[in-house]
C-alpha atoms as a PDB file:
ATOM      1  CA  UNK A   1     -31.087 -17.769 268.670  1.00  0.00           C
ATOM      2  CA  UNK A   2     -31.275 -14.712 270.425  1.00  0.00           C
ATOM      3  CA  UNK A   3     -30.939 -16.064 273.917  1.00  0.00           C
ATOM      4  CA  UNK A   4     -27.425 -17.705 272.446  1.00  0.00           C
ATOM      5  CA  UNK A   5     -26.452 -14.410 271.377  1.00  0.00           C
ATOM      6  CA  UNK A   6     -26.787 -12.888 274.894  1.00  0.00           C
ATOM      7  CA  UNK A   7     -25.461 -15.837 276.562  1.00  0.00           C
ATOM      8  CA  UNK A   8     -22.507 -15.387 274.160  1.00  0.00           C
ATOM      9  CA  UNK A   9     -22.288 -12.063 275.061  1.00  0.00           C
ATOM     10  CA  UNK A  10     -22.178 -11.946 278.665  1.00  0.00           C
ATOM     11  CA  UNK A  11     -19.631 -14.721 278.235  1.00  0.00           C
ATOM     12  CA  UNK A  12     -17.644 -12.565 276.043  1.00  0.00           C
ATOM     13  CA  UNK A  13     -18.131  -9.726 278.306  1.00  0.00           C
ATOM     14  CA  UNK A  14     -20.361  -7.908 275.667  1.00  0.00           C
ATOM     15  CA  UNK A  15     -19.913  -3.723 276.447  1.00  0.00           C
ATOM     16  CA  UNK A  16     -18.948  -3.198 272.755  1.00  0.00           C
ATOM     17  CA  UNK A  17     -21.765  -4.705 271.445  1.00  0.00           C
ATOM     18  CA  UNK A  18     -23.439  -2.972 273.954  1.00  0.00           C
ATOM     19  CA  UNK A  19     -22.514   0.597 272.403  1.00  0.00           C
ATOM     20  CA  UNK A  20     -24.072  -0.336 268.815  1.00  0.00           C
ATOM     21  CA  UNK A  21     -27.279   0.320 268.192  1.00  0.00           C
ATOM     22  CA  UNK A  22     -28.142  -0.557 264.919  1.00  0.00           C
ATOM     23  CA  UNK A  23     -27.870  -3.196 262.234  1.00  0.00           C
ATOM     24  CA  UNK A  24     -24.673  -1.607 260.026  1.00  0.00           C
ATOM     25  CA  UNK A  25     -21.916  -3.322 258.684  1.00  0.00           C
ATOM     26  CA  UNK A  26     -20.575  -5.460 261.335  1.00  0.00           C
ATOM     27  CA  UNK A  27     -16.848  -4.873 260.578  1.00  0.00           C
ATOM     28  CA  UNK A  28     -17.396  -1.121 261.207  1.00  0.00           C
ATOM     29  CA  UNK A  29     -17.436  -1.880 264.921  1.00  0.00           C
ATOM     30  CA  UNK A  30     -14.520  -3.341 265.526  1.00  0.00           C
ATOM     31  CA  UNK A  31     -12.508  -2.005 268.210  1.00  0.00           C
ATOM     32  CA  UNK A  32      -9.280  -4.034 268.795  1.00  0.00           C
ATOM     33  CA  UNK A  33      -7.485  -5.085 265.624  1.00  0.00           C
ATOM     34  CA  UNK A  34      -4.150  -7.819 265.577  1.00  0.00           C
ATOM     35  CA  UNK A  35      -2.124  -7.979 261.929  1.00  0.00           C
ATOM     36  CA  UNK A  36       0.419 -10.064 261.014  1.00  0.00           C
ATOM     37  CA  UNK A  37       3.788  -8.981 262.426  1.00  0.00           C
ATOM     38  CA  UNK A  38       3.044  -6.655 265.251  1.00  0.00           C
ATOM     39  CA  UNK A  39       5.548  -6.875 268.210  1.00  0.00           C
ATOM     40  CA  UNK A  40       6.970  -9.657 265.892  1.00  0.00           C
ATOM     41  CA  UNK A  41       5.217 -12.643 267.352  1.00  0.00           C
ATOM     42  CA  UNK A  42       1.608 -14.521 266.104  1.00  0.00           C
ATOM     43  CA  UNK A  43      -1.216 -12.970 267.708  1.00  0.00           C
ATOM     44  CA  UNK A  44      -1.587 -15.391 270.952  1.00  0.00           C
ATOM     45  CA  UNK A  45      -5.491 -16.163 269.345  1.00  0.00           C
ATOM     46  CA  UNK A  46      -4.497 -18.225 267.447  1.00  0.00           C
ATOM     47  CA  UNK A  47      -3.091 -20.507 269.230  1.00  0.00           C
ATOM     48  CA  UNK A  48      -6.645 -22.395 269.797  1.00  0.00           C
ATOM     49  CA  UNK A  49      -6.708 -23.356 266.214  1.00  0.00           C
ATOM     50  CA  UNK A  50      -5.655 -26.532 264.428  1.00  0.00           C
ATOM     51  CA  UNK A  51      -2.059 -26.086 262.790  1.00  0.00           C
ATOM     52  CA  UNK A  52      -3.384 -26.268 259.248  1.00  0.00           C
ATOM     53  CA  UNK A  53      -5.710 -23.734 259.492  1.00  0.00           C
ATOM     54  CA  UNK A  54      -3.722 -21.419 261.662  1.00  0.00           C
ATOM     55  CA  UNK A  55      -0.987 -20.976 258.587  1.00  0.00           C
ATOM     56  CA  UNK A  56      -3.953 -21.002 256.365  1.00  0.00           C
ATOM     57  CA  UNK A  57      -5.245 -17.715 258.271  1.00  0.00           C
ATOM     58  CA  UNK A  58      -1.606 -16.265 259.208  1.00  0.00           C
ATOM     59  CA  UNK A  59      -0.414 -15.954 255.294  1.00  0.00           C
ATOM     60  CA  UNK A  60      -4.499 -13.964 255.161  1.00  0.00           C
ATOM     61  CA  UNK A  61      -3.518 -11.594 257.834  1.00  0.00           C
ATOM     62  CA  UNK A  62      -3.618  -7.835 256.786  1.00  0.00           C
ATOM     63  CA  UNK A  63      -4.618  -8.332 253.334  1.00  0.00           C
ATOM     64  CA  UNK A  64      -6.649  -5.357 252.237  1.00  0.00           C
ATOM     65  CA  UNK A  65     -10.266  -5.060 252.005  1.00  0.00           C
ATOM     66  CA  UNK A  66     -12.619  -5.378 248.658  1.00  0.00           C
ATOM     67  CA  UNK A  67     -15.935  -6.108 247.620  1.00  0.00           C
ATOM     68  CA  UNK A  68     -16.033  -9.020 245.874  1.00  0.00           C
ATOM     69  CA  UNK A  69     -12.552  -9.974 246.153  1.00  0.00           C
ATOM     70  CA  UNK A  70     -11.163 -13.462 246.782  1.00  0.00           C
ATOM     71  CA  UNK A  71      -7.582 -12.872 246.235  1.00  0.00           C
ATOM     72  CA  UNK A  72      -3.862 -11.788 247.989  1.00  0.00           C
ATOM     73  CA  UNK A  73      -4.542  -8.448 246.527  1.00  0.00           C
ATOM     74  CA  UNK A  74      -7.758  -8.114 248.315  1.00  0.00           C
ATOM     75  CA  UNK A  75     -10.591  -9.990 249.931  1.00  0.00           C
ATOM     76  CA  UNK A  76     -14.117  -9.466 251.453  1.00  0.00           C
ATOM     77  CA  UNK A  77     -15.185 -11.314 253.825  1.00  0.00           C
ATOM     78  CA  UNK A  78     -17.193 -14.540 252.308  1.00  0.00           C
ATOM     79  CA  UNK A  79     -13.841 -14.418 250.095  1.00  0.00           C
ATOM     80  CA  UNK A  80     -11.272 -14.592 252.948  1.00  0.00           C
ATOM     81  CA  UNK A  81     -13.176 -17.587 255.071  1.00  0.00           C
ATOM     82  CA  UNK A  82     -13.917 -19.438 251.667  1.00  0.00           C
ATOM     83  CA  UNK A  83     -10.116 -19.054 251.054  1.00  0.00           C
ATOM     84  CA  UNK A  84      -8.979 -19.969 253.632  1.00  0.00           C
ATOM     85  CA  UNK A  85     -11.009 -23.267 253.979  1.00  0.00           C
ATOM     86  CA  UNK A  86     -10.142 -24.303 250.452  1.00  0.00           C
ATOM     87  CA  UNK A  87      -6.272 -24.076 251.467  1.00  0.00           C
ATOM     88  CA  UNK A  88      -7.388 -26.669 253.852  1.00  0.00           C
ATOM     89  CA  UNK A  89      -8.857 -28.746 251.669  1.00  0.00           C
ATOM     90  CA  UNK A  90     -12.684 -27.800 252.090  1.00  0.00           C
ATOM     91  CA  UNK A  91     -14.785 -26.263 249.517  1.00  0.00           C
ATOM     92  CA  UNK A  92     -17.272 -23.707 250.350  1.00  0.00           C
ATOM     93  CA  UNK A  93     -19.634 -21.405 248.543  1.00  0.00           C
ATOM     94  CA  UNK A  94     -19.015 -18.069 247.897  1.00  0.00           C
ATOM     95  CA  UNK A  95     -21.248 -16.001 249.729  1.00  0.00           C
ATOM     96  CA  UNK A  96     -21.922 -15.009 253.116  1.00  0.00           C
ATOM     97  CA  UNK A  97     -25.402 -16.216 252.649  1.00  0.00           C
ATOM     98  CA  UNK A  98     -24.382 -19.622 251.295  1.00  0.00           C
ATOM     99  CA  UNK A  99     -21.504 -19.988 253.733  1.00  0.00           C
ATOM    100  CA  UNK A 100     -23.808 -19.812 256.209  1.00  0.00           C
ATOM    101  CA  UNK A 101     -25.799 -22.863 255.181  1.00  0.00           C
ATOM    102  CA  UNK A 102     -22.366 -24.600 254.916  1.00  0.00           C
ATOM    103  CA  UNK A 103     -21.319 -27.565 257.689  1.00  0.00           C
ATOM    104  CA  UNK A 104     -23.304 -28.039 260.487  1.00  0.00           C
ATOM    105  CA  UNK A 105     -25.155 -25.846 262.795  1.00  0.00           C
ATOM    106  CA  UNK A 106     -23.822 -25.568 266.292  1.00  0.00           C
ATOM    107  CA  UNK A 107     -25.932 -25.327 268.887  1.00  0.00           C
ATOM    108  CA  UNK A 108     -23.839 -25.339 271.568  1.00  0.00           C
ATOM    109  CA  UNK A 109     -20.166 -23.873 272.670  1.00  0.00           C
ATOM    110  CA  UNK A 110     -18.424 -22.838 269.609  1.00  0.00           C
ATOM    111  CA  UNK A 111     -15.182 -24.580 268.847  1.00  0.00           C
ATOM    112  CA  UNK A 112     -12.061 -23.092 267.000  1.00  0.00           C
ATOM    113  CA  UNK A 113     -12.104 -23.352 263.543  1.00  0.00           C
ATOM    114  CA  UNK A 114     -16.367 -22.670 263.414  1.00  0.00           C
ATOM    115  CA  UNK A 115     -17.482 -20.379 260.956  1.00  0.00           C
ATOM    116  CA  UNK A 116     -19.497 -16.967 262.586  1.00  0.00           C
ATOM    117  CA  UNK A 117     -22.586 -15.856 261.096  1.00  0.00           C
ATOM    118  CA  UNK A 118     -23.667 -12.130 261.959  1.00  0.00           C
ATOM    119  CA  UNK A 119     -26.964 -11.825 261.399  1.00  0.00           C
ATOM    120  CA  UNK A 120     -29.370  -8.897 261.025  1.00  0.00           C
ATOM    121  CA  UNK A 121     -33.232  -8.741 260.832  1.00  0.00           C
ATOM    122  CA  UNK A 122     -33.094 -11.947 259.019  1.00  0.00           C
ATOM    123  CA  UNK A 123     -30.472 -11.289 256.841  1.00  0.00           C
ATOM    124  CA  UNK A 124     -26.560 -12.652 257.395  1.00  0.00           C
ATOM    125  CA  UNK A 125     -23.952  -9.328 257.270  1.00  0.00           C
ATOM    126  CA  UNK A 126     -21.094 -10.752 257.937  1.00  0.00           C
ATOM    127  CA  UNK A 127     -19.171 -14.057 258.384  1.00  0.00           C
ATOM    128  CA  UNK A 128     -15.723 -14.373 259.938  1.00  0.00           C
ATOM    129  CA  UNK A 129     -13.804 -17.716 261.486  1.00  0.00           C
ATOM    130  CA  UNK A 130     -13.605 -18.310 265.375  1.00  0.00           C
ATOM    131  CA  UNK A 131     -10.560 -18.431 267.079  1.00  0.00           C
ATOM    132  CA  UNK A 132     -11.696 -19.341 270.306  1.00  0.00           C
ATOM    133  CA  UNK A 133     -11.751 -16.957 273.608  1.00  0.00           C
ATOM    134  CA  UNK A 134     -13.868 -14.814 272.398  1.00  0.00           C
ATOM    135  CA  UNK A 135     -12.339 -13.864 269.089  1.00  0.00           C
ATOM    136  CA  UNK A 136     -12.704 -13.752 265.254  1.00  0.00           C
ATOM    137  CA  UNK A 137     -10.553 -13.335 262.489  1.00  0.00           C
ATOM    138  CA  UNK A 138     -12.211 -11.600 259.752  1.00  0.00           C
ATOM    139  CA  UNK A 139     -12.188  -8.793 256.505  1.00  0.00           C
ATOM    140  CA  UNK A 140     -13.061  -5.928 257.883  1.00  0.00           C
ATOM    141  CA  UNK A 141     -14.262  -3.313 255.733  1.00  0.00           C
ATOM    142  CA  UNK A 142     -12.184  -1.015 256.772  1.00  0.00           C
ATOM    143  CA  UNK A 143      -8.426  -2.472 257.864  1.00  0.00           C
ATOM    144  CA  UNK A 144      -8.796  -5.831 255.786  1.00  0.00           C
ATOM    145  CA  UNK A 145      -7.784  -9.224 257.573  1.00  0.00           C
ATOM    146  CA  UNK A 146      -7.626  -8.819 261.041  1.00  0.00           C
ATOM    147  CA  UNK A 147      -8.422 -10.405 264.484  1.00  0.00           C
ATOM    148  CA  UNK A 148     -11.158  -8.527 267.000  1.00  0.00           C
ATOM    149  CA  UNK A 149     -13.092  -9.359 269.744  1.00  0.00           C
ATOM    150  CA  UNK A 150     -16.487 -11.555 269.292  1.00  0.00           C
ATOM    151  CA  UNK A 151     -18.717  -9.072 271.119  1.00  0.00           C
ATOM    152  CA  UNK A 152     -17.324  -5.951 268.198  1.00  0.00           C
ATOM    153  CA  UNK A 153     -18.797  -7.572 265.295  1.00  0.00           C
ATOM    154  CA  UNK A 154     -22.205  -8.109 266.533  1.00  0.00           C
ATOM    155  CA  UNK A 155     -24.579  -5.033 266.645  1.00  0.00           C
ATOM    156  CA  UNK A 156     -27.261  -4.813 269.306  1.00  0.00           C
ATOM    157  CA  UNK A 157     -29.530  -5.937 267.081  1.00  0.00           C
ATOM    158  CA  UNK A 158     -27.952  -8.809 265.260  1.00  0.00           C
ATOM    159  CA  UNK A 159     -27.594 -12.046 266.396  1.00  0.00           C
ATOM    160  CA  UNK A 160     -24.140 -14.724 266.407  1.00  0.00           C
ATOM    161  CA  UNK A 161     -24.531 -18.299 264.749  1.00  0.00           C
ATOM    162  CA  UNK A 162     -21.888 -20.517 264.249  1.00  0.00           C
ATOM    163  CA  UNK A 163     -21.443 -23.374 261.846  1.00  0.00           C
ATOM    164  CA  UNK A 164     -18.657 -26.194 261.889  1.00  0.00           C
ATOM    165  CA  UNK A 165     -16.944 -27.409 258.907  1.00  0.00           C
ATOM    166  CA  UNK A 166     -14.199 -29.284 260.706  1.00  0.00           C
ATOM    167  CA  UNK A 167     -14.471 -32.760 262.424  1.00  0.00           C
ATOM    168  CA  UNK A 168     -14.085 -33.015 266.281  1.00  0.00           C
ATOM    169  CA  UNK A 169     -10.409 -32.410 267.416  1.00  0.00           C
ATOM    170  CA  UNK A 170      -9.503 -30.108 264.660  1.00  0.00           C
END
């Protein structure tokens, strides 16, 4: 797994990742955010995904962060992907951990739609939905639903899988 995680980032062009040097809370490195509404138009990553799941993640967009939380009010991150799945019509567990048992593993390029799977020193931190070219919508801990760069939510010392709930072609 680790040599897909640097292949993923030197695709990604990894210098964020880069920068982090321990095993934190992934959302905490984040450096680019995208909410619902800037400059008035949909945040041009999404445009990789399939239509039901992009207005599945749009209506998620900016909702505020909270342990635990699997609601508009607030979400965490197991919460948001498990919600927005289920408006799609598939059921997933409720934890990171289980999510990321959930579908199929992907072993090769990651497709939009797949579910990410930060993982640290054996144990998954953080799970977020991939948009394609390079980027992730996920609940960060600290500015709630939002869209950042693959390469910010993987410390130096964690590792990327991806899992795929949804059948080829979206």
């Amino acid at each position: 797994m680790r040599q897909a995680h640097r292949w993923l980032l030197f695709l990604l062009g990894g210098a964020a990742a880069a920068m982090v040097s321990s095993c934190q809370s992934a959302a905490r490195f984040s450096t680019i955010a995208t909410r619902a509404g800037e400059a008035g138009t949909m945040p041009k990553a999404l445009a990789e995904l399939p239509s039901p799941l992009r207005e599945a993640v749009v209506r998620w967009l900016g909702t505020p962060y909270c342990r635990g939380g699997t609601g508009a009010e607030c979400v965490d991150c197991s919460g948001f992907v498990q919600q927005v799945f289920r408006a799609i019509g598939i059921s997933l567990p409720r934890t990171s951990a289980e999510q990321a048992r959930a579908g199929s593993p992907v072993h090769d390029r990651p497709a939009p739609g797949d579910i990410i799977v930060v993982v640290c020193r054996g144990n998954v931190q953080h799970v977020g939905i991939y948009l394609g070219n390079g980027y992730v919508v996920h609940a960060s801990q600290s500015r709630g639903v939002v869209i950042d760069p693959l390469p910010a939510l993987v410390p130096a010392e964690g590792t990327v899988q991806f899992r795929r709930l949804l059948p080829p072609g979206g």
